[in-house]
C-alpha atoms as a PDB file:
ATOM      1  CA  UNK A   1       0.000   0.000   0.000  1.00  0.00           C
ATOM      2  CA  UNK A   2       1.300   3.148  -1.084  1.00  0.00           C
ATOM      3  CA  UNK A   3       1.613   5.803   2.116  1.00  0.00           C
ATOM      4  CA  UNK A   4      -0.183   9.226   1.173  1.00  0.00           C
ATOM      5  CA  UNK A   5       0.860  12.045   3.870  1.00  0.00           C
ATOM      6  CA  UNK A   6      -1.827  12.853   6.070  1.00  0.00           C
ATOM      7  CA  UNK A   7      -3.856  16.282   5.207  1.00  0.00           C
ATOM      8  CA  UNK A   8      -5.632  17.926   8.522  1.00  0.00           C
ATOM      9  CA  UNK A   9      -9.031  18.573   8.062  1.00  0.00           C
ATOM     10  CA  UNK A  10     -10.347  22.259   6.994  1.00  0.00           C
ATOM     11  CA  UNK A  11     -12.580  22.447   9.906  1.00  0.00           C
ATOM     12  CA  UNK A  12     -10.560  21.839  12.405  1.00  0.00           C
ATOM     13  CA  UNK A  13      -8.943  24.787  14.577  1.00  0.00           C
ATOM     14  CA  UNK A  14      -6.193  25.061  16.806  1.00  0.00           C
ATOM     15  CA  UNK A  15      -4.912  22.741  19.253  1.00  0.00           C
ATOM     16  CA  UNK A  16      -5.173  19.383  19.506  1.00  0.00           C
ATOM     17  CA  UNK A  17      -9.180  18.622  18.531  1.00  0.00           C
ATOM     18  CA  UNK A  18      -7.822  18.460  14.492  1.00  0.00           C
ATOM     19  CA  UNK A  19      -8.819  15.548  12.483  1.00  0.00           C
ATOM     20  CA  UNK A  20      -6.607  14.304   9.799  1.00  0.00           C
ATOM     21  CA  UNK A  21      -7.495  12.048   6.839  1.00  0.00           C
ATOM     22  CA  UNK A  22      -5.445  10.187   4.036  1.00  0.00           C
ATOM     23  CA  UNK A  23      -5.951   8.282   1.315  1.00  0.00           C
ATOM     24  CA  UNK A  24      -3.397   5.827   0.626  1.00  0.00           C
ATOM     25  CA  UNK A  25      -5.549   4.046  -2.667  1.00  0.00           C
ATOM     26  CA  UNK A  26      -9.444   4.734  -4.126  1.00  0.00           C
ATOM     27  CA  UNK A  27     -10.659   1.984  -1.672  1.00  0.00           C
ATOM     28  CA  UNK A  28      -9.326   3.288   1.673  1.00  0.00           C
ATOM     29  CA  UNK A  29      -9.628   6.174   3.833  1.00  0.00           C
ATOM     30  CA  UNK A  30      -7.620   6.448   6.999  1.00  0.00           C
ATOM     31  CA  UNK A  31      -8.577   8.822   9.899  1.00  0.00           C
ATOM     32  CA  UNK A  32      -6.929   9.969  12.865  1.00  0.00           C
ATOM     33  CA  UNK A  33      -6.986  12.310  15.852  1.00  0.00           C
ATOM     34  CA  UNK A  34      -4.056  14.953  16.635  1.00  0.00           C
ATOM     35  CA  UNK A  35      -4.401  14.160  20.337  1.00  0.00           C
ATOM     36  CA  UNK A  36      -4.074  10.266  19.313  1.00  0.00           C
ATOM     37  CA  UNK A  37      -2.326   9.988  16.526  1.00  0.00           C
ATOM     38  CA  UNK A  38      -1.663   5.755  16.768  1.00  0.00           C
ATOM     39  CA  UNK A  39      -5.310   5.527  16.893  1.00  0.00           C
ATOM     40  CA  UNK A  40      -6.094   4.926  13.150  1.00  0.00           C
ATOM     41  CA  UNK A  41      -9.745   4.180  12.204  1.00  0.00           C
ATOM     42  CA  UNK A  42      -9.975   2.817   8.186  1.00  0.00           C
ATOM     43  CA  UNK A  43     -12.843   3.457   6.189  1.00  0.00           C
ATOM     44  CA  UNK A  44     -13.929   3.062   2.183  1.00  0.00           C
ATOM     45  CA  UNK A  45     -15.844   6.298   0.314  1.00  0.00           C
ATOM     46  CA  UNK A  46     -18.969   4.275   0.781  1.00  0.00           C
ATOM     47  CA  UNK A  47     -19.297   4.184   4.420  1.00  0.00           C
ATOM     48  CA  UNK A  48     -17.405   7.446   5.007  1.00  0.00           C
ATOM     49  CA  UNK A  49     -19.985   8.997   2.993  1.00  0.00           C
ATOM     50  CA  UNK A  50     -22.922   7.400   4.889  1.00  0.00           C
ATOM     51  CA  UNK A  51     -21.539   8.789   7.799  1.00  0.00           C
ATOM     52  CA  UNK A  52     -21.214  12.264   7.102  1.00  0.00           C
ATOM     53  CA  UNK A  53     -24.636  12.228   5.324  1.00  0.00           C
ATOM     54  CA  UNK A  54     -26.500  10.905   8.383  1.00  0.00           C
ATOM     55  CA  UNK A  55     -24.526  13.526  10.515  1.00  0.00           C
ATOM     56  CA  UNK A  56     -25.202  16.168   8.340  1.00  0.00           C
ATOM     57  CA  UNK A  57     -29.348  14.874   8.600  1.00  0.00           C
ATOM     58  CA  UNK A  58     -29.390  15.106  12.372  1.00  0.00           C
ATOM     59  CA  UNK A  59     -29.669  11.493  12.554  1.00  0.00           C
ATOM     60  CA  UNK A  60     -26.683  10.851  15.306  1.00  0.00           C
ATOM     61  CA  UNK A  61     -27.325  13.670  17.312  1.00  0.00           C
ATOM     62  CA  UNK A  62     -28.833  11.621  19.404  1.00  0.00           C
ATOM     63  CA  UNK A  63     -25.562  10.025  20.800  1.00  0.00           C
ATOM     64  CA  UNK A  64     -24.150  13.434  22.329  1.00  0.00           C
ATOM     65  CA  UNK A  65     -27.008  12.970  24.592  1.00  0.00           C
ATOM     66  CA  UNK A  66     -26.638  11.279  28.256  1.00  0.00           C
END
């Protein structure tokens, strides 16, 4: 697998909240934290996608809660 240098995310600020994603092929997406950065979750477009449309519906916003 060819390594793809990490690129932080354009929402995230300061500090050490930052998310970072890279893409080492068309099938994979890596993510990481800046405050964990051995923690490495791996993802494909597919499910990524899912994700951030369901997030961006309101649908999770139930898990903040308590």
């Amino acid at each position: 697998m060819r390594t793809r240098p990490w690129q932080k995310s354009s929402f995230s600020g300061e500090g050490n909240a930052c998310l970072y994603v890279s893409a080492p092929d068309g099938a994979t997406i890596r993510l990481r934290e800046s405050d964990q950065p051995d923690t490495i979750l791996t993802t494909n477009p597919t499910a990524l996608d899912a994700l951030i449309r369901s997030a961006k519906a309101g649908r999770l916003d139930h898990l903040g809660e308590g």
